[in-house]
N, C-alpha and C. Protein backbone atom coordinates (compact mmCIF):
# COMPACT_ATOMS: atom_id res chain seq x y z
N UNK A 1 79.23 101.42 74.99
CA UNK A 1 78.87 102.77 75.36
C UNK A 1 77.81 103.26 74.37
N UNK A 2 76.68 103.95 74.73
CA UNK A 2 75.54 104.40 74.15
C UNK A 2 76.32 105.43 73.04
N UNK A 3 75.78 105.51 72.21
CA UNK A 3 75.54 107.11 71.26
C UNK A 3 75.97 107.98 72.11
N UNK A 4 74.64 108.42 72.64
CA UNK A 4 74.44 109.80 73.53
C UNK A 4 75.74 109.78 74.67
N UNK A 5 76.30 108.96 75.45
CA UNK A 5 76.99 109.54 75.74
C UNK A 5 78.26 109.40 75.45
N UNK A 6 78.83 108.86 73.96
CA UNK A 6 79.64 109.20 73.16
C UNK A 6 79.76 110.50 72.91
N UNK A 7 78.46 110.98 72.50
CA UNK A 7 78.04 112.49 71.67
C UNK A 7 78.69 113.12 73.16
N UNK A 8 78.06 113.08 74.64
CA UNK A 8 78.40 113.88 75.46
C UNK A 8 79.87 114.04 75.73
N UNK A 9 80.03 112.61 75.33
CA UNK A 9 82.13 113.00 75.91
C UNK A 9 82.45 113.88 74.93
N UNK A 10 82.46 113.57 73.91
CA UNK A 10 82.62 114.56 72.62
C UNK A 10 82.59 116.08 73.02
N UNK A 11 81.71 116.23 73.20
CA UNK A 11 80.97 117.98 73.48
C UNK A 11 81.60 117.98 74.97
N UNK A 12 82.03 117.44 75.67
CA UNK A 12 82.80 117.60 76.83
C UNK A 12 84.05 118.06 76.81
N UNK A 13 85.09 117.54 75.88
CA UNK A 13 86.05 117.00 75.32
C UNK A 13 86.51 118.68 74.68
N UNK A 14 85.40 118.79 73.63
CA UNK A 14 85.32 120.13 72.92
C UNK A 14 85.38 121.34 74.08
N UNK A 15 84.69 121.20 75.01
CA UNK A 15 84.07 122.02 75.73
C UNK A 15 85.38 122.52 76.37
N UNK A 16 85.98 121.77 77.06
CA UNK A 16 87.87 121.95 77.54
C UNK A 16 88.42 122.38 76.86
N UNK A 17 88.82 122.20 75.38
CA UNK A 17 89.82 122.52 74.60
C UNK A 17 89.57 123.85 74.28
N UNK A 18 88.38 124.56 74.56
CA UNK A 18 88.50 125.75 74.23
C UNK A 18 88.02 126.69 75.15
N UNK A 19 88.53 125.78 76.56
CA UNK A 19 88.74 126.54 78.05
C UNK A 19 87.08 127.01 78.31
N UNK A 20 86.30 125.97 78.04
CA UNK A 20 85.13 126.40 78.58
C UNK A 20 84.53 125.33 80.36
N UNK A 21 85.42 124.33 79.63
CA UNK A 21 85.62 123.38 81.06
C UNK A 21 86.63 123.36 81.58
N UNK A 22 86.39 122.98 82.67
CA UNK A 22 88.34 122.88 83.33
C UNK A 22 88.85 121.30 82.88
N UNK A 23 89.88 120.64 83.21
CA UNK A 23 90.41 119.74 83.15
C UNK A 23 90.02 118.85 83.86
N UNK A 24 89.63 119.14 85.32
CA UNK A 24 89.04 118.44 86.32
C UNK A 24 87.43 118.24 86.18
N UNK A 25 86.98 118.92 85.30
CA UNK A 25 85.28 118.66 85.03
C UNK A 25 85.35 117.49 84.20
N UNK A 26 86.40 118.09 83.34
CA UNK A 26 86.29 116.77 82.24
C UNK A 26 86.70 115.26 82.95
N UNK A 27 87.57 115.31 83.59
CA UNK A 27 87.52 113.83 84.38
C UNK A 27 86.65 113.37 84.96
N UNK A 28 86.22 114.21 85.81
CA UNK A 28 85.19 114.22 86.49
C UNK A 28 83.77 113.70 85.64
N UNK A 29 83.76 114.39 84.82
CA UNK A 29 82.46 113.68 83.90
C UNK A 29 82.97 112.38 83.31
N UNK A 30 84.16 112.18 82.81
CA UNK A 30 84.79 110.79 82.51
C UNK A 30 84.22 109.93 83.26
N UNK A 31 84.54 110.28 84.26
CA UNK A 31 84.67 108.84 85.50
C UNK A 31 83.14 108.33 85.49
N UNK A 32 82.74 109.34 85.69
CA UNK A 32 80.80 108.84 85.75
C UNK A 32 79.89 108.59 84.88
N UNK A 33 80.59 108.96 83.02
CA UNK A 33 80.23 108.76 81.90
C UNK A 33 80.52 107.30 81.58
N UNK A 34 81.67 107.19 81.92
CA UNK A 34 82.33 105.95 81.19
C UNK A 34 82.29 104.52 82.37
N UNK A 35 81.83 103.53 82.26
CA UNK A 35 82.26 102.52 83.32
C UNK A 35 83.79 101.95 83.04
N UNK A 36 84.12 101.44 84.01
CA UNK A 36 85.42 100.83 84.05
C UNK A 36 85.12 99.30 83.62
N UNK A 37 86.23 99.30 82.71
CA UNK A 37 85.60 97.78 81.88
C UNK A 37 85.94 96.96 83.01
N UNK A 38 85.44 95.70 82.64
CA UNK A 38 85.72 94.49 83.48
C UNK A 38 87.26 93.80 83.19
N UNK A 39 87.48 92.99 84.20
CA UNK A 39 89.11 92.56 83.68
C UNK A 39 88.63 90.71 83.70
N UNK A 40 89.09 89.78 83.13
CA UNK A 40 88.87 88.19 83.41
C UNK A 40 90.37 88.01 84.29
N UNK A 41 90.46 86.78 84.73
CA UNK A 41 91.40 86.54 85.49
C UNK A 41 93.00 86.69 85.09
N UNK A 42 92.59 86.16 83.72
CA UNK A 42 93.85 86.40 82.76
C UNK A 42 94.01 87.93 82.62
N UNK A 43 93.24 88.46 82.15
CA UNK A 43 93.58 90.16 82.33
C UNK A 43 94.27 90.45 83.07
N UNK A 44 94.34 90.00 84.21
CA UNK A 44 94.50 90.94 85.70
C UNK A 44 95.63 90.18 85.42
N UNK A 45 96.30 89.09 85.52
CA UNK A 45 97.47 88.80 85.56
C UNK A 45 98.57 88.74 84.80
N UNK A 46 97.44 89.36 83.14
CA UNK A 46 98.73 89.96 82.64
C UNK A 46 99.32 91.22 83.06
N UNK A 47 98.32 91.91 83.43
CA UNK A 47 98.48 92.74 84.12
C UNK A 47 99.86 93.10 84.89
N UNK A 48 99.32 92.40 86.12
CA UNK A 48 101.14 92.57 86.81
C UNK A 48 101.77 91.57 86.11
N UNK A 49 101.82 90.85 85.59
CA UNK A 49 103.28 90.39 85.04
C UNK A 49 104.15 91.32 83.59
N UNK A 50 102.62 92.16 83.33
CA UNK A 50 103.51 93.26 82.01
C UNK A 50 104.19 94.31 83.22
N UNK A 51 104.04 95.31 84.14
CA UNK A 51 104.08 95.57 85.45
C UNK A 51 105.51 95.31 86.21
N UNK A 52 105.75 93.58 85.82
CA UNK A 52 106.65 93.43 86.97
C UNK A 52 107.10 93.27 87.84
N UNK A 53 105.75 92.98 88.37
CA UNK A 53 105.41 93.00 90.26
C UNK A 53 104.41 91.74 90.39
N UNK A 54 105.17 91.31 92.00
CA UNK A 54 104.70 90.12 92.35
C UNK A 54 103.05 90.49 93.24
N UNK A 55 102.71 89.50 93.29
CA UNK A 55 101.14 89.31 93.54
C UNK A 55 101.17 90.78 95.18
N UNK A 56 102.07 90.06 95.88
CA UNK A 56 102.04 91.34 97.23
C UNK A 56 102.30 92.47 96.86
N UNK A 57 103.01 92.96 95.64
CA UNK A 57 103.62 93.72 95.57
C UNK A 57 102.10 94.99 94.92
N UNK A 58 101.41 94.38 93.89
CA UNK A 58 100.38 94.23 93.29
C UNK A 58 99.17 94.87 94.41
N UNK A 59 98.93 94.00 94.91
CA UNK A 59 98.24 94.06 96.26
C UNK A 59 98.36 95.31 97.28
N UNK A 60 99.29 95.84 97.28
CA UNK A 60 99.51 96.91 98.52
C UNK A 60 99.65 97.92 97.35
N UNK A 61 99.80 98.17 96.07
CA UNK A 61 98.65 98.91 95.54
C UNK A 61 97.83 99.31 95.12
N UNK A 62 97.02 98.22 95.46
CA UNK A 62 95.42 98.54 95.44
C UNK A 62 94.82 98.39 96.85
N UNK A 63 95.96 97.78 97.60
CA UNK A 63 95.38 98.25 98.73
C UNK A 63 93.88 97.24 98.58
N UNK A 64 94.87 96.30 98.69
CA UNK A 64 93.79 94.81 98.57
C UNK A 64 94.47 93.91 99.11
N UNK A 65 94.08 92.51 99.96
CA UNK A 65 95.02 91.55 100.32
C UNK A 65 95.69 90.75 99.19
N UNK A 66 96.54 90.17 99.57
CA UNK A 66 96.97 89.13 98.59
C UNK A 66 96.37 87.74 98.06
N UNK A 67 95.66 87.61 98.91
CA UNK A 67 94.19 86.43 98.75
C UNK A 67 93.53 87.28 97.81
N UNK A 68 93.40 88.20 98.01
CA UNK A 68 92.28 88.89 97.55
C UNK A 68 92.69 89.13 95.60
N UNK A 69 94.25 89.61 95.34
CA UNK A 69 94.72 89.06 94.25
C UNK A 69 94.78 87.81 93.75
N UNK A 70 94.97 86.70 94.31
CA UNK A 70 95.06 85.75 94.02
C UNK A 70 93.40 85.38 93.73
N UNK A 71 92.84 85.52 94.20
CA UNK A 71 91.57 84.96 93.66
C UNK A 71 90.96 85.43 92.56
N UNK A 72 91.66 87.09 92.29
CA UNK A 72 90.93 87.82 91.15
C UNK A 72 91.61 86.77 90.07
N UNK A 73 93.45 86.40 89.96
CA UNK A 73 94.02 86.00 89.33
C UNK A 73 93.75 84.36 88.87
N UNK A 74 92.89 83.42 89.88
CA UNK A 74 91.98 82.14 89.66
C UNK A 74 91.13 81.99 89.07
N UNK A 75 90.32 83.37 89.32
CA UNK A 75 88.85 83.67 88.40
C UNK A 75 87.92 83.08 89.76
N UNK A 76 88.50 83.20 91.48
CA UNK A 76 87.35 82.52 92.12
C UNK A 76 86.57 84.10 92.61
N UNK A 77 87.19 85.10 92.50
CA UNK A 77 86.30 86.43 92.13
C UNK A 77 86.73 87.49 91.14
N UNK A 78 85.90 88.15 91.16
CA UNK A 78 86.13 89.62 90.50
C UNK A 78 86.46 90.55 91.15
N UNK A 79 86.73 91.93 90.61
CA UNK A 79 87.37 93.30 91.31
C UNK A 79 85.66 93.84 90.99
N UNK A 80 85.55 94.62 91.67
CA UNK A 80 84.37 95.57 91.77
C UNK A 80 84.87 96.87 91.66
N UNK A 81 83.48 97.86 92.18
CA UNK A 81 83.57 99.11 92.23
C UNK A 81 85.20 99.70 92.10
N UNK A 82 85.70 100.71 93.19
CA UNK A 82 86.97 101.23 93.17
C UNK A 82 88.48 100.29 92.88
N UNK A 83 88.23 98.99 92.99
CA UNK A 83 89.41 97.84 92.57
C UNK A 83 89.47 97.84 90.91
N UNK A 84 87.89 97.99 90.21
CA UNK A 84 87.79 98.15 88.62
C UNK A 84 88.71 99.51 88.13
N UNK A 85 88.41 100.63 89.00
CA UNK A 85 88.58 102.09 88.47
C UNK A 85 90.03 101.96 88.23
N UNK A 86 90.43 101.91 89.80
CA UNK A 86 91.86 101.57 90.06
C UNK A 86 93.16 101.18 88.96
N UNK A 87 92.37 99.42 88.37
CA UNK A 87 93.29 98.55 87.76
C UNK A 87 93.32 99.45 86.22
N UNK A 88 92.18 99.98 85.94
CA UNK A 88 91.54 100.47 84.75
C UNK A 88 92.95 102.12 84.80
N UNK A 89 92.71 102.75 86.08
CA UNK A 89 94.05 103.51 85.90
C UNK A 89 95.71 103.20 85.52
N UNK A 90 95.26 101.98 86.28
CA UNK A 90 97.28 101.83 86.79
C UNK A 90 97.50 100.76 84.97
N UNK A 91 96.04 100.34 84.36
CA UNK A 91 96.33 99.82 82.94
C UNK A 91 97.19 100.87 82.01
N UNK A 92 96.21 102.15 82.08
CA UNK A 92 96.06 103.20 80.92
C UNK A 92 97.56 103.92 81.43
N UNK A 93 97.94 104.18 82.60
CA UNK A 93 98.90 105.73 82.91
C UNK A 93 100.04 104.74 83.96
N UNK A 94 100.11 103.65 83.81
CA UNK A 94 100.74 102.51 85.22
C UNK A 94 101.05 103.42 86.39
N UNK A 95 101.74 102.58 87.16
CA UNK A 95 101.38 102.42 88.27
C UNK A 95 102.35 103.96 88.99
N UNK A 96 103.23 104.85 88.58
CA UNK A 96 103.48 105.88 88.44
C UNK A 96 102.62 106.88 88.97
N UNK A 97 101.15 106.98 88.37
CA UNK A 97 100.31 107.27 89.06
C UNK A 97 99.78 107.75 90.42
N UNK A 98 99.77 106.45 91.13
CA UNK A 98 99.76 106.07 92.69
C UNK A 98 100.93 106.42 93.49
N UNK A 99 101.96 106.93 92.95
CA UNK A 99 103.08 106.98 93.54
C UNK A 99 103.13 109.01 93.60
């Protein structure tokens, strides 16, 4: 992540805490400040196995097939766009979240 928009989360960050942003701006600028890191295959499958949940189980919430896990979990693809954001949520706040 650049400086600058380190410096901006910062002054974002500030900007909330003393009710000059709402809560929802600040995410909101999160989401589009910050990219969602990448996961390797191993990631993702520690993933659900810290989790608990089997590959289908996994799958229907992200609302992805089970091929479609399994291949992230081979390394024969990656998660993209909203599958990154997603895993990047249900990492930080689990899967509680979605529910």
């Amino acid at each position: 992540m650049s400086r600058m928009i380190k410096e901006a989360l910062e002054t974002m960050r500030d900007l909330e805490q003393v009710g000059v942003v709402s809560k929802q701006t600040l995410r909101d600028f999160e989401a589009q400040a910050v990219p969602p890191p990448t996961y390797t295959a191993e990631a993702i499958r520690r993933l659900r196995e810290h989790l608990h949940i089997s590959q289908a189980v996994f799958a229907a919430y992200l609302n992805a097939s089970v091929s479609t896990v399994q291949k992230w979990e081979n390394g024969e693809k990656k998660p993209s766009g909203a599958a990154l954001r997603l895993l990047s949520v249900i990492e930080r706040r689990g899967l509680e979240v979605l529910v």
